[in-house]
Protein backbone atom coordinates (compact mmCIF):
# COMPACT_ATOMS: atom_id res chain seq x y z
CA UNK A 1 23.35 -105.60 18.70
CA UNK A 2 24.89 -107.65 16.09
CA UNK A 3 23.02 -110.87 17.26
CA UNK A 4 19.66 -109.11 17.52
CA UNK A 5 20.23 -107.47 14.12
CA UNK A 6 20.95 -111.11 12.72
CA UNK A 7 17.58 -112.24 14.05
CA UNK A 8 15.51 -109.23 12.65
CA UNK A 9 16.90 -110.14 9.22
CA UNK A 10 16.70 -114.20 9.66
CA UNK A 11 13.09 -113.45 10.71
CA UNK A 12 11.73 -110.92 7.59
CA UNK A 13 13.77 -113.66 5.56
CA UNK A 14 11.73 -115.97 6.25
CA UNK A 15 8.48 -114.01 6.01
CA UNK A 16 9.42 -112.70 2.51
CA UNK A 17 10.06 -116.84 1.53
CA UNK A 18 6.43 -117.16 3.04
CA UNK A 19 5.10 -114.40 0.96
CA UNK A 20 6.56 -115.21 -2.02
CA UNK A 21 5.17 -118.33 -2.02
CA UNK A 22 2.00 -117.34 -1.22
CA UNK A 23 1.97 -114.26 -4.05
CA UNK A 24 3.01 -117.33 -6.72
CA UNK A 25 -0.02 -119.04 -5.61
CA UNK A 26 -2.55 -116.20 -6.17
CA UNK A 27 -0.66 -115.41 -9.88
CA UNK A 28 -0.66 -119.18 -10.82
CA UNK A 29 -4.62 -119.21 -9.97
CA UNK A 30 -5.82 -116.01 -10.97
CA UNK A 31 -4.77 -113.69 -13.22
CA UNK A 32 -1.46 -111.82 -12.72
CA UNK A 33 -3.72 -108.27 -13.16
CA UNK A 34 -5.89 -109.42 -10.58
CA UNK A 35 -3.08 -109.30 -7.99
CA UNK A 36 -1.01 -106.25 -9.14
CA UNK A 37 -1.33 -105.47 -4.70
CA UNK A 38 0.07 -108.59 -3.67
CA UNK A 39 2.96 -108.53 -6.20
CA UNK A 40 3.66 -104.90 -5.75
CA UNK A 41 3.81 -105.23 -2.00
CA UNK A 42 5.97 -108.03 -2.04
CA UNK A 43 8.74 -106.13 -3.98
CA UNK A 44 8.40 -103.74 -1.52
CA UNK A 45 8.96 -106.35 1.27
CA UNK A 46 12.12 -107.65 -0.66
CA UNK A 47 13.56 -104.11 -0.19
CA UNK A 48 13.11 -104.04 3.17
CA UNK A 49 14.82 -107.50 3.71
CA UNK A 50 17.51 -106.40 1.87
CA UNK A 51 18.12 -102.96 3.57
CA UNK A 52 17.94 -105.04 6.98
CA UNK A 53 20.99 -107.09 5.39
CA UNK A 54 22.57 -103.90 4.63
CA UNK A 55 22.04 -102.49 7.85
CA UNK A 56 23.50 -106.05 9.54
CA UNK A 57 26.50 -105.75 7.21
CA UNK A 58 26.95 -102.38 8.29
CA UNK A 59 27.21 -102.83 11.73
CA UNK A 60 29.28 -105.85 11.59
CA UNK A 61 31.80 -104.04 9.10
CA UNK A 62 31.97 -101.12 11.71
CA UNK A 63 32.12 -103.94 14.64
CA UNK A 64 35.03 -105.18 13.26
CA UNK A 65 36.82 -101.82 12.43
CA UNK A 66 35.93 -100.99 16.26
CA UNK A 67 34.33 -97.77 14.57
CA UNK A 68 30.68 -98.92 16.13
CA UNK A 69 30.17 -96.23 18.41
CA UNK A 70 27.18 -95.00 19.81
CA UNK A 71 25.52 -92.75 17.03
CA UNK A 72 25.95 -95.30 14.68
CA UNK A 73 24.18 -97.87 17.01
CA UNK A 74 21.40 -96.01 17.86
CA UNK A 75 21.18 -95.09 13.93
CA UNK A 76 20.85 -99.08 13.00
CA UNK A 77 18.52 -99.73 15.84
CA UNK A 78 16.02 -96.96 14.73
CA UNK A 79 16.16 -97.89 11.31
CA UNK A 80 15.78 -101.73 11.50
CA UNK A 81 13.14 -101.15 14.35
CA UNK A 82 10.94 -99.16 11.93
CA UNK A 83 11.47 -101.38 9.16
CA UNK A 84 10.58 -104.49 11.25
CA UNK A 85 7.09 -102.37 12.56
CA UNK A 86 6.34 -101.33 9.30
CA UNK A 87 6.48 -105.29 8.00
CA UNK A 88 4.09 -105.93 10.75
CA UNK A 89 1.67 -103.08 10.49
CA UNK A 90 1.81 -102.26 7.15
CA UNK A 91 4.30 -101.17 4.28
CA UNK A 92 2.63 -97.73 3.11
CA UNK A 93 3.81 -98.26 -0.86
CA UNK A 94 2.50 -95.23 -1.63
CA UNK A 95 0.36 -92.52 0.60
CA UNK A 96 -2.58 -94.22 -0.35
CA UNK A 97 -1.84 -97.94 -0.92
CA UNK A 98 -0.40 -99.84 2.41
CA UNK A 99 0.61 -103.70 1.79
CA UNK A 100 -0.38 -105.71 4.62
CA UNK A 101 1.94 -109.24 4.90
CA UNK A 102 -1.16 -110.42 7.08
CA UNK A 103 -3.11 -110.14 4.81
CA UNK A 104 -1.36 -113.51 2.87
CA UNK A 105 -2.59 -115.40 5.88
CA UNK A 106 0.72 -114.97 7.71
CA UNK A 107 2.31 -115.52 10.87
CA UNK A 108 4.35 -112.27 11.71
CA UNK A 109 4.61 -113.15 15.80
CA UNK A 110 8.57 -114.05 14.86
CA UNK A 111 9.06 -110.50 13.62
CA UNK A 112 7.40 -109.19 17.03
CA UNK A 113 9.62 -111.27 18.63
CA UNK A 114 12.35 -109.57 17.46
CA UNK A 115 14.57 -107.50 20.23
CA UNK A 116 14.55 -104.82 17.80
CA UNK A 117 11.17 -104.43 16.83
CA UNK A 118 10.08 -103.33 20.45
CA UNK A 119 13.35 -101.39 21.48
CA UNK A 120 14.44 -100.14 18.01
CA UNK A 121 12.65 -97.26 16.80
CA UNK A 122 11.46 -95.79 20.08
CA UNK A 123 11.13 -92.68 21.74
CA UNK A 124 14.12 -92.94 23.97
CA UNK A 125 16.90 -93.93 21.07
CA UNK A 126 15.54 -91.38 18.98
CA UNK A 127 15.95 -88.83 21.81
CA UNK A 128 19.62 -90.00 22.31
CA UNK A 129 20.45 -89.92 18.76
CA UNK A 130 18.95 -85.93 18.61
CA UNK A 131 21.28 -85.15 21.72
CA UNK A 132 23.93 -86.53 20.13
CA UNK A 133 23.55 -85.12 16.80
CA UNK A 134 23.02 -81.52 18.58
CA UNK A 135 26.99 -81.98 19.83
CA UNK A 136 27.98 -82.23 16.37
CA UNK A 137 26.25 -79.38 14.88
CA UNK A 138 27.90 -77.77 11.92
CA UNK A 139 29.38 -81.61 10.67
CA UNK A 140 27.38 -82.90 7.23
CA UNK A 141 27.04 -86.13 8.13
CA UNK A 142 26.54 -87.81 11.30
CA UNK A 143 28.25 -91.14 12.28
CA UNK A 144 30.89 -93.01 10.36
CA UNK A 145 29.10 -93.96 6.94
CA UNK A 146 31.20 -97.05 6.34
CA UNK A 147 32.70 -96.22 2.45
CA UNK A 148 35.37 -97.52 1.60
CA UNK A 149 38.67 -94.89 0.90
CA UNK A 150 37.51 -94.27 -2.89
CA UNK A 151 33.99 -93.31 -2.19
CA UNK A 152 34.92 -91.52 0.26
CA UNK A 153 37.09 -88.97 -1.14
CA UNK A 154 34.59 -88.91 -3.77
CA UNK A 155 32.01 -87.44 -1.44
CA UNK A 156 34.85 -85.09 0.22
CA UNK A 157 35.74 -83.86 -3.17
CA UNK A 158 31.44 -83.51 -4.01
CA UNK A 159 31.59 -81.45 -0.92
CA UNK A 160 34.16 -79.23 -1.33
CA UNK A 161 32.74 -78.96 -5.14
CA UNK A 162 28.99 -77.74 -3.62
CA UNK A 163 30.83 -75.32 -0.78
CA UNK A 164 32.74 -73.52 -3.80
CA UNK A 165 30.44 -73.53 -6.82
CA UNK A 166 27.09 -74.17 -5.60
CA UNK A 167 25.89 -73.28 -2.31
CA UNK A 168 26.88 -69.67 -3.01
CA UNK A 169 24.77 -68.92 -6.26
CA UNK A 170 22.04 -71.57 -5.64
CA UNK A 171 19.30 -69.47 -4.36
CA UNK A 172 19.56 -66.85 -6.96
CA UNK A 173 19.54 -69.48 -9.63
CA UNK A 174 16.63 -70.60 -7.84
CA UNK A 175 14.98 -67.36 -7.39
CA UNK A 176 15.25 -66.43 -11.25
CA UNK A 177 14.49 -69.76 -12.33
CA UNK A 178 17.57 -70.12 -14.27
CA UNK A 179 18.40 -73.19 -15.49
CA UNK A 180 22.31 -74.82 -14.06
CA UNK A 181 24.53 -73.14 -15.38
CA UNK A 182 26.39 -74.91 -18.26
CA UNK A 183 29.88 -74.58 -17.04
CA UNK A 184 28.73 -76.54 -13.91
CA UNK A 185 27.93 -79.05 -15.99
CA UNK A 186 31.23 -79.47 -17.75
CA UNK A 187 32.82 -79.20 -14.28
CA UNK A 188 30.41 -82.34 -12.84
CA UNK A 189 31.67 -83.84 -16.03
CA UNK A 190 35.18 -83.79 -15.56
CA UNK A 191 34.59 -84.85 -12.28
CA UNK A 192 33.40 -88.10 -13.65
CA UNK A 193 29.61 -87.57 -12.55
CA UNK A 194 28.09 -88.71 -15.47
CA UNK A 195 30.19 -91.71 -15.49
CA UNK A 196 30.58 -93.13 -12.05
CA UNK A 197 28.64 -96.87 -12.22
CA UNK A 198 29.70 -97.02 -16.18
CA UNK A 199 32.08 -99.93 -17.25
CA UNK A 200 35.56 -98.95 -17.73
CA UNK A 201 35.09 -99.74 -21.61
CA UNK A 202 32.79 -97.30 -22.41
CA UNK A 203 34.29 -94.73 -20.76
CA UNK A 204 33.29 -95.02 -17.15
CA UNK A 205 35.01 -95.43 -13.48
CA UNK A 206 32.92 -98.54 -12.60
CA UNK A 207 32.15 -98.04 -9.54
CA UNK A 208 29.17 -99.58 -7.53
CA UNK A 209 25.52 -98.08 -7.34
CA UNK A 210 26.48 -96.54 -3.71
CA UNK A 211 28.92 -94.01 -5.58
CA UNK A 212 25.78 -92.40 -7.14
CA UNK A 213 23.87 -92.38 -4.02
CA UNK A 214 26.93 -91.05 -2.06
CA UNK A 215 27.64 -88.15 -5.32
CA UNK A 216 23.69 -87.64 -5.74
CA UNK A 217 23.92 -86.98 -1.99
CA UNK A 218 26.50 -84.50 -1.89
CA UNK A 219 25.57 -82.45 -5.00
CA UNK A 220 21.62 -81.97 -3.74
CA UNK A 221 23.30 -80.53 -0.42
CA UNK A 222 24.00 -77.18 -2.21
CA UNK A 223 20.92 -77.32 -4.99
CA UNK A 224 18.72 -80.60 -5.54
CA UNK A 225 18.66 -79.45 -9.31
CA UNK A 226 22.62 -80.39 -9.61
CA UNK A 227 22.11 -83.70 -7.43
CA UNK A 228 20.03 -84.68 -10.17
CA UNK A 229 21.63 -83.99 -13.05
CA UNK A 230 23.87 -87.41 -12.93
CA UNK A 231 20.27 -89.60 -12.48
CA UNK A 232 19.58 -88.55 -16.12
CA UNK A 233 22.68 -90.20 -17.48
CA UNK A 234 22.36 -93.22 -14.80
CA UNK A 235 18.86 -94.03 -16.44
CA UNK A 236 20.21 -93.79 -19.98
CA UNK A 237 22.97 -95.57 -19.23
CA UNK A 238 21.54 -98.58 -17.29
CA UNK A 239 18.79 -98.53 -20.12
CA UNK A 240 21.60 -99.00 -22.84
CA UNK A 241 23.81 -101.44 -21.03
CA UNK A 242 20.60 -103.98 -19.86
CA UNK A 243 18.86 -103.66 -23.65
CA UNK A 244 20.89 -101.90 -25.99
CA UNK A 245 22.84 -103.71 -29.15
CA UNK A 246 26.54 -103.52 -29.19
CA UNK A 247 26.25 -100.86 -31.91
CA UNK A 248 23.77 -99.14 -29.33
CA UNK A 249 26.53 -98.72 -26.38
CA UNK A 250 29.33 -97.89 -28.39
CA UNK A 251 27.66 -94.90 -29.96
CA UNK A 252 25.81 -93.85 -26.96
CA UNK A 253 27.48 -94.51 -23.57
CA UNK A 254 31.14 -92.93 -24.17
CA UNK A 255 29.17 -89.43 -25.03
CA UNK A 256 27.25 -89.67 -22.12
CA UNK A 257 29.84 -90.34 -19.54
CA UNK A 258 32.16 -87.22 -20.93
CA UNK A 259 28.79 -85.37 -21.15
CA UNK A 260 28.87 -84.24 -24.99
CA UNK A 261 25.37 -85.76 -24.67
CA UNK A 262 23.40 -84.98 -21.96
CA UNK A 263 20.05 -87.52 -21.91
CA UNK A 264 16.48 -86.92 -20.08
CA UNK A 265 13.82 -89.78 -19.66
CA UNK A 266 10.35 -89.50 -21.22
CA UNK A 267 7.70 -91.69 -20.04
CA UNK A 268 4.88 -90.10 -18.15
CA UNK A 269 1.75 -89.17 -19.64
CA UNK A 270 -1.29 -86.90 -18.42
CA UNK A 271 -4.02 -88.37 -17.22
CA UNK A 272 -1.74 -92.27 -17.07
CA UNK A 273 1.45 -90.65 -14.62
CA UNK A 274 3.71 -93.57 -13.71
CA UNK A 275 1.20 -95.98 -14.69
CA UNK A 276 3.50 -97.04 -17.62
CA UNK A 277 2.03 -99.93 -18.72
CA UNK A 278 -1.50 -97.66 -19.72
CA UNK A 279 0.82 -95.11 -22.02
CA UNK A 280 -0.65 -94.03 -24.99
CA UNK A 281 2.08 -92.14 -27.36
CA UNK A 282 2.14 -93.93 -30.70
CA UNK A 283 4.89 -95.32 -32.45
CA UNK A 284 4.43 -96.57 -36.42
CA UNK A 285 6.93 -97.81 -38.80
CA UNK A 286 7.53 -95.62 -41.70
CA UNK A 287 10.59 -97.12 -43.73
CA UNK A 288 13.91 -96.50 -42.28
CA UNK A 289 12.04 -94.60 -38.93
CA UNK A 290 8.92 -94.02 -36.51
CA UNK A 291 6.70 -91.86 -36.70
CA UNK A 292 5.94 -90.89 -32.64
CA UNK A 293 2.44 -88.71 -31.41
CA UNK A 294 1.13 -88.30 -28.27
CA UNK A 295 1.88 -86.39 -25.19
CA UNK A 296 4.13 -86.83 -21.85
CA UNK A 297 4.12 -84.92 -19.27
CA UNK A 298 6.42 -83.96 -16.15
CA UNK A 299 9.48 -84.31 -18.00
CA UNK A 300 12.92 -82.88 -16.69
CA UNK A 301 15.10 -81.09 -18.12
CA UNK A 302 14.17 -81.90 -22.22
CA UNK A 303 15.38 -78.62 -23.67
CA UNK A 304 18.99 -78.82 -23.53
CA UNK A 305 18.60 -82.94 -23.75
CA UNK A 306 20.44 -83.91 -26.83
CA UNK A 307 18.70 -87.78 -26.31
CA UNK A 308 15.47 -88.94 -25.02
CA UNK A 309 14.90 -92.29 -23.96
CA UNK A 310 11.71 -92.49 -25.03
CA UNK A 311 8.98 -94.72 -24.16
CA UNK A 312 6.19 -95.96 -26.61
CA UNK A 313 3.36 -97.84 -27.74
CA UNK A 314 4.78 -99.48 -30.84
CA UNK A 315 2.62 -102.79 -31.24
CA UNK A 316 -0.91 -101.02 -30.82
CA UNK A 317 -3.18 -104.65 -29.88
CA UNK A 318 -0.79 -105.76 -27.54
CA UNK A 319 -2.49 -104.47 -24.13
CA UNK A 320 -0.15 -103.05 -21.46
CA UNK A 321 3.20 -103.63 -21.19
CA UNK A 322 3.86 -106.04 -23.98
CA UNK A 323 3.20 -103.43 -26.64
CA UNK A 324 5.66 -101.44 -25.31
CA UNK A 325 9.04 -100.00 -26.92
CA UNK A 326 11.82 -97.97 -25.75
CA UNK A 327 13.93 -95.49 -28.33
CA UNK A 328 16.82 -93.68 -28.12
CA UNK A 329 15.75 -90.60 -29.60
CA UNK A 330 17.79 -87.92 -30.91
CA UNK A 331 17.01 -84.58 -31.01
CA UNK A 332 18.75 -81.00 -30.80
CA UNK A 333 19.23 -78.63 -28.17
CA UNK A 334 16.60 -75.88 -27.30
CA UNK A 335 16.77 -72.68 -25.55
CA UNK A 336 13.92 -70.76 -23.67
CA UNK A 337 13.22 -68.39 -27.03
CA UNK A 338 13.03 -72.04 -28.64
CA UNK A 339 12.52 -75.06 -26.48
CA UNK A 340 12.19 -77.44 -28.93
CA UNK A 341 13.51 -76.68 -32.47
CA UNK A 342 12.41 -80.37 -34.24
CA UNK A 343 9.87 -81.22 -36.36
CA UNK A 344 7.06 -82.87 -34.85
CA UNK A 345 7.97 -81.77 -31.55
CA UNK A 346 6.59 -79.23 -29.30
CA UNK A 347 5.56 -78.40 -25.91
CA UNK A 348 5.21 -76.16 -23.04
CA UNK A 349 6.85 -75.75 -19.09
CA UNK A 350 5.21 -76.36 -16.14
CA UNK A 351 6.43 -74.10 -13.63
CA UNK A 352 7.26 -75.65 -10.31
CA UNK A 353 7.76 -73.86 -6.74
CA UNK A 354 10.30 -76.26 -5.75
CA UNK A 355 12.29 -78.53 -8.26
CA UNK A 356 13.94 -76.07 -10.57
CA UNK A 357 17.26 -75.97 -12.37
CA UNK A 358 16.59 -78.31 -15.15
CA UNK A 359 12.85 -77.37 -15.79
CA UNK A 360 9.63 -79.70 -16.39
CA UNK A 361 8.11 -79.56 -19.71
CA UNK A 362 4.78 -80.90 -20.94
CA UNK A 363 5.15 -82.18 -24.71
CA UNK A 364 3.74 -82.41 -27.54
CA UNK A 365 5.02 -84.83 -30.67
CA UNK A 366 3.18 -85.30 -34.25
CA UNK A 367 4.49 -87.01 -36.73
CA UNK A 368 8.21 -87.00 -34.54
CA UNK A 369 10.70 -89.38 -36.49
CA UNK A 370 13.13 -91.75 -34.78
CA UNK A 371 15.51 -93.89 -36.77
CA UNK A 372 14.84 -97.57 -36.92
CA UNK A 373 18.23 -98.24 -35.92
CA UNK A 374 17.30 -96.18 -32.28
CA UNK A 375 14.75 -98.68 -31.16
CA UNK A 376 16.44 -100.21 -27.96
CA UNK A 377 17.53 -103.85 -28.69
CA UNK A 378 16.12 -103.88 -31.98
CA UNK A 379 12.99 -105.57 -30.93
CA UNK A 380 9.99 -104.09 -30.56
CA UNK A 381 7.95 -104.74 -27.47
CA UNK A 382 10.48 -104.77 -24.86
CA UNK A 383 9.87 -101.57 -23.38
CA UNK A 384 9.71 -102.58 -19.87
CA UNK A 385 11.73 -105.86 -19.63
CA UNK A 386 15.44 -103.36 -21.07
């Protein structure tokens, strides 16, 4: 297993190296708009060659430990086996858009050749992992997940968190719509969630991306609303560290990771979605601030946000992404009888079946000021690149 699993990944490797190549050619000739396919699908194959190397390192960390039992073999040969048929026949980016590696004019019969891609994901090892999962009924997770002690009892302690405060009020919350209740908040705080990949000198455990995705995890076990609420501060956060000024991250991050500011991300726009680099929302300098208008859409949980990170179009005849900015912009808390109680801010919620907790809000800003000093960086124009 380990040997096959170091072939699968020494075989994508060199694929992606082949593809990469070939993408720089098309961007050097052409330009880089024409070819937003090629260079979106080939971020999507560098994912997948890096979760084969995480699923390699996985196994070979178990191996080692003699904790490589069955389950967890049959779980690494499904998963690499679908990864490595998905690099032949297509990665679907999106349910709409599939990125064919073929289609660069490459040779993919070392991938086929892979042991794994034929006998990985098949109907037999998927059949033995269901029987085997069926004997365990009742556990959370199945098969030994490879965290080290720390992480561990983080996810024990998320656990026993969800069993106790969640699971047994989460369907009436979602039921009436409510929003999380604020004391589980200040209990997800003290239990470090809005801190957990934060350097130790602002105020955080730093500790490595997989504590979020182990905590996130945990949390969306009992309500998906709570499992969420520590990707807000993880955005603003990793915004703030990667572009923010010195003065920036010691005035912003130590709030967020005790939770005295809780932070929601505002970039979408009707009629643009995720399309960032087509937003329209306006940002001019007026003295000491900006002056934001324009609309976003599909944003979580804005009312009882006490920061947006907001993105905007601050250098009007720079096209796409280079006229883009990103502020930290303050604002006060709201309530249902008065969502948004600033001037030059308004808007409206869109009520979901599904996602609820922390509420989606269309919105509305005129005239909304932002201090100078809360432009990320301090350089407009570098929206994207923070």
């Amino acid at each position: 297993m380990i040997e096959a699993l170091g072939a699968a990944v020494e075989a994508t490797e060199r694929v992606f190296e082949k593809a990469k190549l070939a993408v720089s050619i098309l961007v050097q000739t052409d330009a880089f708009d024409h070819h937003q396919h090629e260079a979106h699908g080939l971020a999507w194959l560098a994912t997948y060659v890096d979760t084969l190397k995480a699923l390699a390192s996985y196994a070979t960390k178990l191996s080692a430990q003699n904790k490589f039992g069955e389950i967890e073999q049959l779980l690494v040969k499904i998963a690499c086996g679908e990864y490595l048929q998905q690099v032949v026949g297509g990665i679907p980016m999106n349910q709409t858009e599939i990125f064919r590696v073929e289609n660069l004019g490459l040779d993919l019969k070392a991938i086929r050749a892979c042991a794994l891609y034929a006998k990985g994901n098949t109907r037999e090892t998927r059949a033995a992992l269901i029987d085997l999962m069926q004997e365990q009924q009742g556990e959370l997770t199945f098969g030994n997940c490879g965290l080290d002690d720390t992480i561990n009892d983080m996810r024990v302690t998320m656990q026993r968190f969800v069993a106790a405060k969640v699971t047994p009020h989460a369907h009436r919350w979602h039921l009436e719509n409510s929003y999380v209740p604020m004391e589980i908040i200040e209990e997800l705080s003290e239990l470090g969630v809005f801190a957990l990949t934060l350097p130790e000198d602002f105020g955080g455990l730093g500790l490595p991306k997989e504590a979020m995705c182990v905590v996130s995890e945990e949390l969306s076990r009992g309500w998906i609303a709570v499992g969420s609420l520590g990707t807000r501060a993880e955005i603003a956060c990793e915004l703030i560290l990667c572009g923010g000024t010195e003065a920036q991250k010691t005035k912003w991050l130590p709030k967020i990771a005790t939770g005295e500011i809780l932070s929601t991300a505002v970039f979408t726009e009707p009629d643009t979605g995720s399309d960032l680099g087509s937003l329209k929302t306006r940002a001019v300098k007026a003295g000491d601030a900006y002056k934001v208008t324009g609309n976003k859409t599909w944003i979580t949980h804005p009312v009882r946000a006490d920061l947006m990170t907001l993105l905007v179009r601050s250098i009007p005849e720079e096209k796409g992404y280079k006229g883009l900015s990103m502020f930290l912009a303050e604002k006060p808390r709201g309530s249902d009888a008065n969502p948004f109680p600033a001037k030059g801010m308004s808007g409206s919620e869109i009520e979901v079946l599904g996602y609820r907790g922390m509420k989606e809000f269309e919105i509305r800003f005129e005239d909304f000021e932002v201090k100078a000093e809360n432009l990320l960086g301090g350089v407009e124009g570098q929206g994207l690149s923070n």
